[in-house]
C-alpha atoms as a PDB file:
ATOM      1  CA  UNK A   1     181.239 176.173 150.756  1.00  0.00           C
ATOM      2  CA  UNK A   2     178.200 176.845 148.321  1.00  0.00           C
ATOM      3  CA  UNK A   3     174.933 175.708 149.552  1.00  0.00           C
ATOM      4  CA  UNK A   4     173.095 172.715 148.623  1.00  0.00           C
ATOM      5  CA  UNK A   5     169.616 173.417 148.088  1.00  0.00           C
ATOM      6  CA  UNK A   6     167.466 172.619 145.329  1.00  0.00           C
ATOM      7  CA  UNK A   7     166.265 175.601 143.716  1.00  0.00           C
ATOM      8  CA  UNK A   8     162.986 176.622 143.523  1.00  0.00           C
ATOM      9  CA  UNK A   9     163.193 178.928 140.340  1.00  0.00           C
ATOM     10  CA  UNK A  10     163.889 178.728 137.184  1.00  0.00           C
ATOM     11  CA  UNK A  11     167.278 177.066 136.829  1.00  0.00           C
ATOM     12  CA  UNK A  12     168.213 178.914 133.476  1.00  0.00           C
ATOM     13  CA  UNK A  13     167.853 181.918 135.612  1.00  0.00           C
ATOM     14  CA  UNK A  14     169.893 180.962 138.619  1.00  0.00           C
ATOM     15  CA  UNK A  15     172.682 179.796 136.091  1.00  0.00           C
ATOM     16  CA  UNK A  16     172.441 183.686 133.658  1.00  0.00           C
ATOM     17  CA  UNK A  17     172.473 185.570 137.100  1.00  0.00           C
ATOM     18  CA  UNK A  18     175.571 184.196 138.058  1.00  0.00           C
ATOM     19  CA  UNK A  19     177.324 184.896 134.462  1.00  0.00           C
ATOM     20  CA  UNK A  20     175.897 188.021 134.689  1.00  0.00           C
ATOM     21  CA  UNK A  21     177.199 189.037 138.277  1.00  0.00           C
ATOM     22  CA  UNK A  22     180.531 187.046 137.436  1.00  0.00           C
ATOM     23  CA  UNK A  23     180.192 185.369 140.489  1.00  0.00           C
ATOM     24  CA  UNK A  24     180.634 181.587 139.589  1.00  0.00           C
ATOM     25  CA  UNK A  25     180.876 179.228 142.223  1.00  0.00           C
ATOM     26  CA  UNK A  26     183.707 176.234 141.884  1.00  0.00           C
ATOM     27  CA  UNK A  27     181.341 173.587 141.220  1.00  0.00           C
ATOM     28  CA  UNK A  28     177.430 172.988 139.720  1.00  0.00           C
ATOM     29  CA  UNK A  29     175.729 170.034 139.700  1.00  0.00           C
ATOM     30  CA  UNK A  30     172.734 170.072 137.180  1.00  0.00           C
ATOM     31  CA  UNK A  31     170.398 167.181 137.013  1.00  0.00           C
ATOM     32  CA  UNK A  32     166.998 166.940 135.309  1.00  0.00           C
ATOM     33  CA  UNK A  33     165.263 163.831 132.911  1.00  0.00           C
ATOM     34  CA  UNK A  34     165.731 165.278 128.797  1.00  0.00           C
ATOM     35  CA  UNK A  35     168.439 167.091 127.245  1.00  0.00           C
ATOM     36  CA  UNK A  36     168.220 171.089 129.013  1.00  0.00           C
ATOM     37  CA  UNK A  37     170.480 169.811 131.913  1.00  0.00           C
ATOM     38  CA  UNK A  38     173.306 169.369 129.246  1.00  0.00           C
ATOM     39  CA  UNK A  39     171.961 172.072 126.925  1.00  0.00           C
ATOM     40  CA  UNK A  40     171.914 174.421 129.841  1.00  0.00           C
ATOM     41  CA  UNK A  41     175.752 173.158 131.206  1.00  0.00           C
ATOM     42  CA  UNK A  42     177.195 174.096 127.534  1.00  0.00           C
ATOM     43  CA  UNK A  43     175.572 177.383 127.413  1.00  0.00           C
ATOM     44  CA  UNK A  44     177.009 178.133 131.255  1.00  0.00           C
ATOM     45  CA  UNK A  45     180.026 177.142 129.858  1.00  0.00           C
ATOM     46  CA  UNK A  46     180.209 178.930 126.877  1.00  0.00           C
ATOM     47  CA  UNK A  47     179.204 182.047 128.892  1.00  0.00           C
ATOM     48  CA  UNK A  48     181.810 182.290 131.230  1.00  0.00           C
ATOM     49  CA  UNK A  49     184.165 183.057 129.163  1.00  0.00           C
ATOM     50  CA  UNK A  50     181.865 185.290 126.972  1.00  0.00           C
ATOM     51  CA  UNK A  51     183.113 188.395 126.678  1.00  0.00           C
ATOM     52  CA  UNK A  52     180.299 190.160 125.775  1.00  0.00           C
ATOM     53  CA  UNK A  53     177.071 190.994 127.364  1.00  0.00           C
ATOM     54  CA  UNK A  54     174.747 190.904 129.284  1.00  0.00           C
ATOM     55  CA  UNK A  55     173.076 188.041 128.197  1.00  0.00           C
ATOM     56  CA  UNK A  56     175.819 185.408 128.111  1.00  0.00           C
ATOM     57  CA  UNK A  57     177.019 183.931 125.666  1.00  0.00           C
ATOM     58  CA  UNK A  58     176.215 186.723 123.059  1.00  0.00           C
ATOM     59  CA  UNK A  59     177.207 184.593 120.097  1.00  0.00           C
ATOM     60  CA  UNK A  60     179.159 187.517 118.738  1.00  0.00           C
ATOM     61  CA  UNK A  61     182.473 188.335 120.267  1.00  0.00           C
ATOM     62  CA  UNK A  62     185.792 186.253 120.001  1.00  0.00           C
ATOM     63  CA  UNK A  63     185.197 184.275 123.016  1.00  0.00           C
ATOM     64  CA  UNK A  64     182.019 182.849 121.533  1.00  0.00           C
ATOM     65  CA  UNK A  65     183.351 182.312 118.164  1.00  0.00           C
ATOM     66  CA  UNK A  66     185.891 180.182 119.515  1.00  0.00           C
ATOM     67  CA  UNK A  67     183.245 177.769 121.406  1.00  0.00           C
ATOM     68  CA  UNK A  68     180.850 177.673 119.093  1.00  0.00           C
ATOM     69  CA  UNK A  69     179.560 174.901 117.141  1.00  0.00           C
ATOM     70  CA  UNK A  70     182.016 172.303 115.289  1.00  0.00           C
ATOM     71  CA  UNK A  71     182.378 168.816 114.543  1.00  0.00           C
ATOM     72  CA  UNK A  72     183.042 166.811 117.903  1.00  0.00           C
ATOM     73  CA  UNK A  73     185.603 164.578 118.032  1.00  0.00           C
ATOM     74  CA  UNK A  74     184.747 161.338 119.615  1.00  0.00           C
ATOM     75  CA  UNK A  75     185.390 160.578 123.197  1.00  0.00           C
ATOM     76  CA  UNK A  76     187.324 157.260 124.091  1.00  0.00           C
ATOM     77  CA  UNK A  77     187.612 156.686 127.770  1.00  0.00           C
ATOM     78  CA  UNK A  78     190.280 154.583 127.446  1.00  0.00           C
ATOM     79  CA  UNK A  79     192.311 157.176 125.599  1.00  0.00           C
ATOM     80  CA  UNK A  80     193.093 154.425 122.647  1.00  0.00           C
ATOM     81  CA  UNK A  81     191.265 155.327 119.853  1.00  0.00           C
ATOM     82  CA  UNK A  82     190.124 158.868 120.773  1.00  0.00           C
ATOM     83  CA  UNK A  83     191.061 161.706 123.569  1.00  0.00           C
ATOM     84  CA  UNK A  84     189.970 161.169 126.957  1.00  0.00           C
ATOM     85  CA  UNK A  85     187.770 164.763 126.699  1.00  0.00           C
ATOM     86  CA  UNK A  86     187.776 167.794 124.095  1.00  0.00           C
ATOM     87  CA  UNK A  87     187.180 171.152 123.737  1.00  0.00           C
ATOM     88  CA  UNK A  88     184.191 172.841 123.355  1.00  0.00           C
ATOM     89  CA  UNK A  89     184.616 174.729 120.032  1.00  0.00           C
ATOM     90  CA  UNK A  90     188.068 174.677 120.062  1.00  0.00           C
ATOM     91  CA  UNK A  91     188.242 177.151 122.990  1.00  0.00           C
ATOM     92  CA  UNK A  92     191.669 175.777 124.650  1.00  0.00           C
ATOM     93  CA  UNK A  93     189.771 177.402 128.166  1.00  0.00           C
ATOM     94  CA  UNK A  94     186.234 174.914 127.600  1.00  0.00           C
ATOM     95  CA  UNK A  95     186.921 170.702 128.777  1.00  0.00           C
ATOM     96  CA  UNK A  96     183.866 168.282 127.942  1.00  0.00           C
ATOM     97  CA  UNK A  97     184.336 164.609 129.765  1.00  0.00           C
ATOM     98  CA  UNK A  98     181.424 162.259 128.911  1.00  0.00           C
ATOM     99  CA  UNK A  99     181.205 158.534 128.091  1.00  0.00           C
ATOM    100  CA  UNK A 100     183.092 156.846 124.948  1.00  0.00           C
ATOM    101  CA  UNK A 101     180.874 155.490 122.614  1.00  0.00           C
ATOM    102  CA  UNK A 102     180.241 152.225 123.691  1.00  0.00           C
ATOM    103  CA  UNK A 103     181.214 153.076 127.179  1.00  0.00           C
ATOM    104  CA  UNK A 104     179.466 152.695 130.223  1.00  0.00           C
ATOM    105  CA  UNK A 105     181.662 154.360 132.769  1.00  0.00           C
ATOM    106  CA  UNK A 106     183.081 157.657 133.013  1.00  0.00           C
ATOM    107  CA  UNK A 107     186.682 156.457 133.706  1.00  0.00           C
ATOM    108  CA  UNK A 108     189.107 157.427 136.285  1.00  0.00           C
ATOM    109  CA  UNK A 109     191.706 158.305 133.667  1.00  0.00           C
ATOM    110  CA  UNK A 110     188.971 161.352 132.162  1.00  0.00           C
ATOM    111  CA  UNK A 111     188.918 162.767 135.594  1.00  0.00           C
ATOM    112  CA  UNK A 112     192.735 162.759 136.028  1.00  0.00           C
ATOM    113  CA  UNK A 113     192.967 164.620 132.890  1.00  0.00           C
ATOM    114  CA  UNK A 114     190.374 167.044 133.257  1.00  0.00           C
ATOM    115  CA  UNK A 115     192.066 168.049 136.924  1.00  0.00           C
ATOM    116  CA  UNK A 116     195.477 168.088 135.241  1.00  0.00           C
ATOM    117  CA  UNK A 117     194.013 170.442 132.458  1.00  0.00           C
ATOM    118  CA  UNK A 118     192.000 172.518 134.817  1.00  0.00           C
ATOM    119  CA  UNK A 119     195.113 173.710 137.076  1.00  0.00           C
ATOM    120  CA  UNK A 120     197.038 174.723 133.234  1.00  0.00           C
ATOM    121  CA  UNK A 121     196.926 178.388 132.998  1.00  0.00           C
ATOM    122  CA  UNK A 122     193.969 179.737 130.854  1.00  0.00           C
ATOM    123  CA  UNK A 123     194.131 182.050 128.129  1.00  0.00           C
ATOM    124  CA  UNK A 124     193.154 185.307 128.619  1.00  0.00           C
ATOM    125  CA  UNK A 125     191.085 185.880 131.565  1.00  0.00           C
ATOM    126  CA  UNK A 126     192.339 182.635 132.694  1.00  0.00           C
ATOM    127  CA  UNK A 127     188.523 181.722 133.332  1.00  0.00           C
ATOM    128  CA  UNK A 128     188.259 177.574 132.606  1.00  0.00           C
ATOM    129  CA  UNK A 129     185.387 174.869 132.939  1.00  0.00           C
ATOM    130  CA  UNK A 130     185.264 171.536 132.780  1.00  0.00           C
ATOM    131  CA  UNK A 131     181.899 169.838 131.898  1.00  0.00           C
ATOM    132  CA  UNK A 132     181.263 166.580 132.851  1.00  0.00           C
ATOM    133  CA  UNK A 133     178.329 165.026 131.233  1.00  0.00           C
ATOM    134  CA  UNK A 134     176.538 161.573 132.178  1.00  0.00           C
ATOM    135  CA  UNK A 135     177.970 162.412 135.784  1.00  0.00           C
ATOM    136  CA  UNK A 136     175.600 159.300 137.263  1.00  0.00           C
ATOM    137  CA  UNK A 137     178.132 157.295 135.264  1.00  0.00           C
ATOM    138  CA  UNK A 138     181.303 158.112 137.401  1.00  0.00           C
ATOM    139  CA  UNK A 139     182.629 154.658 138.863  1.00  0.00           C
ATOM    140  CA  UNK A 140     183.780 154.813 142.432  1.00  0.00           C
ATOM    141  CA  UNK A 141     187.564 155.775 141.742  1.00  0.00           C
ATOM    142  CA  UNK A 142     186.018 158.405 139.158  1.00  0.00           C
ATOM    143  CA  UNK A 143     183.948 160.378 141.910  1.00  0.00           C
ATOM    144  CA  UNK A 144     187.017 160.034 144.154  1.00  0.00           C
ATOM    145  CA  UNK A 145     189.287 161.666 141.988  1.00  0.00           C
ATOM    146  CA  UNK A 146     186.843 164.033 141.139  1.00  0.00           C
ATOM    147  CA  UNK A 147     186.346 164.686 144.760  1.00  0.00           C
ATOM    148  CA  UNK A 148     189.872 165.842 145.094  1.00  0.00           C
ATOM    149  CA  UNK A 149     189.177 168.522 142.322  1.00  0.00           C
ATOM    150  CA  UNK A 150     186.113 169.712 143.985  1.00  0.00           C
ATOM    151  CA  UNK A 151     187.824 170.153 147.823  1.00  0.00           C
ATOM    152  CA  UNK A 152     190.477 171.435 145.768  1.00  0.00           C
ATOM    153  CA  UNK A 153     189.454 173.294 143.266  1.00  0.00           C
ATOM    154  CA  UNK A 154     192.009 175.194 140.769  1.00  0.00           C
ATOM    155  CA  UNK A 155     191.740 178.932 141.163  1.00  0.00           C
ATOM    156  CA  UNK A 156     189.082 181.048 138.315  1.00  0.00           C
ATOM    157  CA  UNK A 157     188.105 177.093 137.356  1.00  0.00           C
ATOM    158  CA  UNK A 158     184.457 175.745 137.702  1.00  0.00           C
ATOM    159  CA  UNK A 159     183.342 172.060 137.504  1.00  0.00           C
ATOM    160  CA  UNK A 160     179.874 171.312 135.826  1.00  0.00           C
ATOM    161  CA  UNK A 161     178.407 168.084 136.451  1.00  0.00           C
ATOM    162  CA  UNK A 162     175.615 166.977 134.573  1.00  0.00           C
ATOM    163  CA  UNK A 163     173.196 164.058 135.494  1.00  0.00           C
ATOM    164  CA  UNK A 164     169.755 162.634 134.828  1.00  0.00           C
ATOM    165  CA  UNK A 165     169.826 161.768 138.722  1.00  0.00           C
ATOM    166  CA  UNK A 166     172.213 162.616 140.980  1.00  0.00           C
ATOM    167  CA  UNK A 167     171.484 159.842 143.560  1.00  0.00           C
ATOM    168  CA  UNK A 168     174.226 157.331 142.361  1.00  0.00           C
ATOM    169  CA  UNK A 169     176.517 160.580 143.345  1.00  0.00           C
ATOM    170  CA  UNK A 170     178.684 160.643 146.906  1.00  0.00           C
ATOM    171  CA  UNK A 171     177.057 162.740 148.952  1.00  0.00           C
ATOM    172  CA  UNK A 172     180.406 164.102 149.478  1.00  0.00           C
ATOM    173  CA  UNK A 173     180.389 165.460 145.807  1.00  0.00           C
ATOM    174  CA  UNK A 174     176.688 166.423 145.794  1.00  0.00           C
ATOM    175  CA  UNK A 175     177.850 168.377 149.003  1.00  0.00           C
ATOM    176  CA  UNK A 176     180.234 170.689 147.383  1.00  0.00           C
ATOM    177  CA  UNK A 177     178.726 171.449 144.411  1.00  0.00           C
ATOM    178  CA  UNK A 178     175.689 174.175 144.094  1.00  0.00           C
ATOM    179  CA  UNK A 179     172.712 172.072 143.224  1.00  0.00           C
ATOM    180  CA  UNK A 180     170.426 173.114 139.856  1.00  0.00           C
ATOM    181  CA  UNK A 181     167.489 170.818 139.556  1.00  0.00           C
ATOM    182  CA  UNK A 182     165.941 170.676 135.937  1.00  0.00           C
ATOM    183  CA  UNK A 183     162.134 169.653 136.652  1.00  0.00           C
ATOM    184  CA  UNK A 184     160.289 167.368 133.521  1.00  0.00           C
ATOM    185  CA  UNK A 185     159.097 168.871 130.824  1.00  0.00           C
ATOM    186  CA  UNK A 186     155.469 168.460 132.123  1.00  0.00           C
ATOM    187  CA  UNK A 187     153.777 169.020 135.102  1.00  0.00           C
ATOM    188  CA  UNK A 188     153.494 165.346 135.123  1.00  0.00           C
ATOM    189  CA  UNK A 189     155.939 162.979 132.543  1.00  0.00           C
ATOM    190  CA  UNK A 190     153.101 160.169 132.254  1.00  0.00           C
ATOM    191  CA  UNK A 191     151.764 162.945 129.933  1.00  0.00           C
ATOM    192  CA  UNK A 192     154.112 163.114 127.655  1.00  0.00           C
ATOM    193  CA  UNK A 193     153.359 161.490 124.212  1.00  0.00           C
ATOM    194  CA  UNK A 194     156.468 159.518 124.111  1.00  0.00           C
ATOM    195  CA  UNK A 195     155.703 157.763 127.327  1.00  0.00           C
ATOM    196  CA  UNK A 196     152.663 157.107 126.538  1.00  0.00           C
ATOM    197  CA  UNK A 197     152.867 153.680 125.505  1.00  0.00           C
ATOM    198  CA  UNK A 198     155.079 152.956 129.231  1.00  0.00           C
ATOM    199  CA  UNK A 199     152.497 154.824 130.894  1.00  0.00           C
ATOM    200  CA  UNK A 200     150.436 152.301 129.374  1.00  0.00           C
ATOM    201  CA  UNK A 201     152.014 148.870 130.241  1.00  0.00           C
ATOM    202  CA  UNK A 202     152.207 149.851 133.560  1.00  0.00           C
ATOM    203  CA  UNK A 203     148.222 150.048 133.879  1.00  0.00           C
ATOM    204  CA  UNK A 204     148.284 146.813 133.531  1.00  0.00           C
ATOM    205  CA  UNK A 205     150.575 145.583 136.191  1.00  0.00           C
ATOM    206  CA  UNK A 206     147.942 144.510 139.030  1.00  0.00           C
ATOM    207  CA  UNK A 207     147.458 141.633 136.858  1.00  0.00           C
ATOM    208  CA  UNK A 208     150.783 141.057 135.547  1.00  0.00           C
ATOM    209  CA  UNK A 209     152.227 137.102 136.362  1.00  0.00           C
ATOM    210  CA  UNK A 210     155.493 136.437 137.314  1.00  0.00           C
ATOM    211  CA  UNK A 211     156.180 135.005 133.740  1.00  0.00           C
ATOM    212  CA  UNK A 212     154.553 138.478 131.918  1.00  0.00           C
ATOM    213  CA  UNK A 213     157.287 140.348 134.677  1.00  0.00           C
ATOM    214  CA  UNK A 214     160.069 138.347 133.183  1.00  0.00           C
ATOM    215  CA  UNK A 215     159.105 138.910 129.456  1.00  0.00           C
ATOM    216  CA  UNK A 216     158.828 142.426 130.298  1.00  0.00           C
ATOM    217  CA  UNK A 217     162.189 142.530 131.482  1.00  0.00           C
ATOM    218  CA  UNK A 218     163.835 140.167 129.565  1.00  0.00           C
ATOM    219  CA  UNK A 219     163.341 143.569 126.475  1.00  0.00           C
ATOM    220  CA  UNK A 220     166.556 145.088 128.454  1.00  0.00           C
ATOM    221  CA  UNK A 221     168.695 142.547 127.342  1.00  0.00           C
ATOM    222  CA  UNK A 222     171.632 143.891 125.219  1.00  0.00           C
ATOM    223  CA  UNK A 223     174.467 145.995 125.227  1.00  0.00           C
ATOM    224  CA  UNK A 224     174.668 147.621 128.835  1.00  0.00           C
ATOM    225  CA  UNK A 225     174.500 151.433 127.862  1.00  0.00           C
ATOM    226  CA  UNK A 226     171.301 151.920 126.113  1.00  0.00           C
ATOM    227  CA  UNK A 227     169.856 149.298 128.145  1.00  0.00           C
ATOM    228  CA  UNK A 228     170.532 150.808 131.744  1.00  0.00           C
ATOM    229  CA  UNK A 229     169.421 154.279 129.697  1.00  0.00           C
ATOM    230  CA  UNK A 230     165.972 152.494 128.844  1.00  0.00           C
ATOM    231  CA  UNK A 231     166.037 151.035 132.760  1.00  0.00           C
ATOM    232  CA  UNK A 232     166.348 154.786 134.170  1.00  0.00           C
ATOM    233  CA  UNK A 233     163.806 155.296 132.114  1.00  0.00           C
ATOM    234  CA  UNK A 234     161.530 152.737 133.354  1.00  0.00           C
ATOM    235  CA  UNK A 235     162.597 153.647 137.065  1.00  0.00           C
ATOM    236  CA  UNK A 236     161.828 157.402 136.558  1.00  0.00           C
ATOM    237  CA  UNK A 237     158.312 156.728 134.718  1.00  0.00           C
ATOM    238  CA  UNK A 238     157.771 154.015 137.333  1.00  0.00           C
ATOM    239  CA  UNK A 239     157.854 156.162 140.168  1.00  0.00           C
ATOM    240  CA  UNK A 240     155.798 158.752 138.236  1.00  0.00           C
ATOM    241  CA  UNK A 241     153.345 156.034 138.016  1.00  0.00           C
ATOM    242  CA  UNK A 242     153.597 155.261 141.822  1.00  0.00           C
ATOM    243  CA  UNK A 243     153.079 158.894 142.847  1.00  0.00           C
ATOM    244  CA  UNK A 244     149.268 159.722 140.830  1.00  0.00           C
ATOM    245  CA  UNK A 245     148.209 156.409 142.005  1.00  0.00           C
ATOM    246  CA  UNK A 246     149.203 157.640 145.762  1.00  0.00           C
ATOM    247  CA  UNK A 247     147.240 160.625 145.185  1.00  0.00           C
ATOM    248  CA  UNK A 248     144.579 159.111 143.455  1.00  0.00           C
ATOM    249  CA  UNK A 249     143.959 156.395 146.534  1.00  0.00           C
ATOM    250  CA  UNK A 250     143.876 159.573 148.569  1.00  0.00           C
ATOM    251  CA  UNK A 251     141.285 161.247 146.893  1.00  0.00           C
ATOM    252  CA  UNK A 252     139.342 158.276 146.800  1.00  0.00           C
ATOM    253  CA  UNK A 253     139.925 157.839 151.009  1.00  0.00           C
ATOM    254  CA  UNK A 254     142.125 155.361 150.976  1.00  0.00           C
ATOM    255  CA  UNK A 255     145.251 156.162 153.190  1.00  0.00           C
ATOM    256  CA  UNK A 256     147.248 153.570 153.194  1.00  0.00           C
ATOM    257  CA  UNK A 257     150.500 153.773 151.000  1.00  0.00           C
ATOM    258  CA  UNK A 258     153.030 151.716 152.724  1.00  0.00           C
ATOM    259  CA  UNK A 259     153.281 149.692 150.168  1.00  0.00           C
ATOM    260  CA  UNK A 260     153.696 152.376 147.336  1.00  0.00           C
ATOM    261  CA  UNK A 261     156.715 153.811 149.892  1.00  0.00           C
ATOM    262  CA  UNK A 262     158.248 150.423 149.990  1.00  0.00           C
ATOM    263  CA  UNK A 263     158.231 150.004 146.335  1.00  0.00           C
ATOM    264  CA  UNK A 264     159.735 153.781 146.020  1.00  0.00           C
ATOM    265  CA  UNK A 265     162.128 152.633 148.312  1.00  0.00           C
ATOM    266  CA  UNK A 266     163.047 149.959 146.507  1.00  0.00           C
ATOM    267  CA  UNK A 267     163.129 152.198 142.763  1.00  0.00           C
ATOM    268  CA  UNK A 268     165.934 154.311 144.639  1.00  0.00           C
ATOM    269  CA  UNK A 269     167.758 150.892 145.406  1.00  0.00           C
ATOM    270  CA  UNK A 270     167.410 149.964 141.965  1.00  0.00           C
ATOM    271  CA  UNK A 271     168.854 152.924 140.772  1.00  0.00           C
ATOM    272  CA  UNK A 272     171.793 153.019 142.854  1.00  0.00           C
ATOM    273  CA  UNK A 273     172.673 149.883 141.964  1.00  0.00           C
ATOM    274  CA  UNK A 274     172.543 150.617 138.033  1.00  0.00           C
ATOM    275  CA  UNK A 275     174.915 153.157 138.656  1.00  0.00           C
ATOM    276  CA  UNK A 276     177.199 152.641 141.259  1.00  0.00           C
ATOM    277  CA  UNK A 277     177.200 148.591 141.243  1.00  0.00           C
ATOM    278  CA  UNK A 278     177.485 147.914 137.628  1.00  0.00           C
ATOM    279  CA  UNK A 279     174.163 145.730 137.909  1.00  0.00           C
ATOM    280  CA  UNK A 280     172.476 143.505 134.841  1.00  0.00           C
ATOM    281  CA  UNK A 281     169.982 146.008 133.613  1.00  0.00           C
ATOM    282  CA  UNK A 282     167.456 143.240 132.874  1.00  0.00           C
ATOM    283  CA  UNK A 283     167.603 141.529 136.657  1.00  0.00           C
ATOM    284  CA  UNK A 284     167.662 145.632 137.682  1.00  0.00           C
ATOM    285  CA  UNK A 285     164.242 145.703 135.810  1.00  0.00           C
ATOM    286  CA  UNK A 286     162.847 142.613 137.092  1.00  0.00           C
ATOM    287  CA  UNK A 287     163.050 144.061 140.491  1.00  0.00           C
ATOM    288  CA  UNK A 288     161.504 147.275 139.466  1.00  0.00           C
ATOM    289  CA  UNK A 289     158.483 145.812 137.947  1.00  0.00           C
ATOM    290  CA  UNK A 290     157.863 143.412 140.877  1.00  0.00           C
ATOM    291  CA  UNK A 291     158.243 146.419 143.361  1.00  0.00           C
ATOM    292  CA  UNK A 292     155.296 148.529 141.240  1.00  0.00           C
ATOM    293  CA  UNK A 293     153.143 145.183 140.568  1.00  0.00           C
ATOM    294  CA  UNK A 294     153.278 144.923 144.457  1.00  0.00           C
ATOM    295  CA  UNK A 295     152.427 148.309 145.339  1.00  0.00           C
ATOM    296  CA  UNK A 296     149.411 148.098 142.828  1.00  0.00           C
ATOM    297  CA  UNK A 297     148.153 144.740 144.278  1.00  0.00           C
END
């Protein structure tokens, strides 16, 4: 069974080494805030069945002309208006699973199909992958079936699973897979530009009244996908924003962060149930902010 831990280097590296020594393990699970944990599953993807080299995928030979860039066809999860998954490129050996448009589940019927697909011989090497994108989004049933394909998997077939977090995943699934941790793009995200303005609002929380909490919240109204997208967003700046005030209170001598832990706590609860309970995203939010006002009291 391929080991668990987190790596400590460069995760574009682990993931070249391995096309490079051909040694591909059944199952990866990347996770990571931003768009390189999917960026970086396509490329692994594309580059096992490269056949050039060494640096994978070359862009040059057959393989990589085949899964190279074209127009994707739209996802439908319910397989009605759309396929369940497609092909990257239109390499018959490459499977992509993420959520419809509109969606916010990846269904049970996506994961039957990508098993069924997997265990079809492959053309010529017979090497196959299946990339499953917005892997937090996997219902219950989802990561069950998926389980099965992961205890067992189909032979010269590997399972990428991409997620912004992976703790709305069964341990069971995190378990089998060989973990690749993306870290921000920053040292620290509450420097980035674009969350700025967050960064920001949350200053102000020590003061914040119950009513200011519920406007604040009340701004994740609307359809549930982008609005549990803009919640993880919250959570993961959030607990940023928890962590340099920790360090800052030590610094200063005070020692005392139970209540930062609780509210921490209580941001992991939150996510959890955003993924795996279906929650409102706005009542989801309410709970976060109250948690971080509290710890900043």
């Amino acid at each position: 069974m391929p080991t668990v831990a987190e790596q400590s280097y460069d995760p574009e590296i682990l993931l070249g080494r391995s096309l490079e020594s051909g040694r591909l393990h059944s199952a990866y699970l990347l996770s990571g805030p931003g768009p390189k944990p999917r960026e970086a599953a396509l490329a692994f993807a594309r580059g096992a069945v490269c056949g050039g080299g060494p640096s994978r995928p070359c862009e040059t030979c057959p393989e990589c002309r085949r899964s190279g860039p074209r127009e994707e066809t739209a996802i439908d999860g319910t397989g009605k208006s759309g396929p369940l998954l497609r092909h990257v490129g239109d390499h018959p050996n490459l499977l992509w699973v993420e959520r419809g448009a509109g969606d916010t589940r990846v269904r049970i019927g996506q994961i039957r199909r990508l098993q069924r697909d997997l265990h079809l011989r492959g053309e010529g090497d017979g090497r196959r992958v299946g990339v499953v994108a917005d892997a937090e989004w996997l219902n219950q049933e989802a990561q069950n079936a998926l389980l099965r394909l992961l205890e067992e998997p189909p032979r010269r077939a590997t399972v990428v699973l991409v997620a912004t977090t992976s703790a709305s995943l069964l341990a069971t699934v995190r378990s089998r897979c060989q973990r690749v941790v993306f870290p921000p793009a920053g040292d620290d995200p509450l420097d980035d530009p674009e969350q700025a303005e967050l960064a920001a609002r949350l200053d102000e929380l020590p003061g914040a009244s119950p009513s200011q909490l519920l406007g604040w919240a009340e701004e994740y109204r609307g359809p549930r996908a982008p609005a549990a997208a803009a919640v993880h967003q919250l959570l993961a700046i959030g607990g940023a924003w928890l962590r340099r005030g920790v360090a800052r209170n030590l610094r200063e001598g005070t020692d005392d962060v139970r209540r930062a832990l609780d509210a921490d706590r209580e941001l992991s609860a939150c996510r959890k149930s955003l993924d795996q309970r279906n929650a409102n995203p706005q009542m989801v939010a309410e709970r976060a902010l109250l948690a971080l006002r509290d710890a900043s009291l």
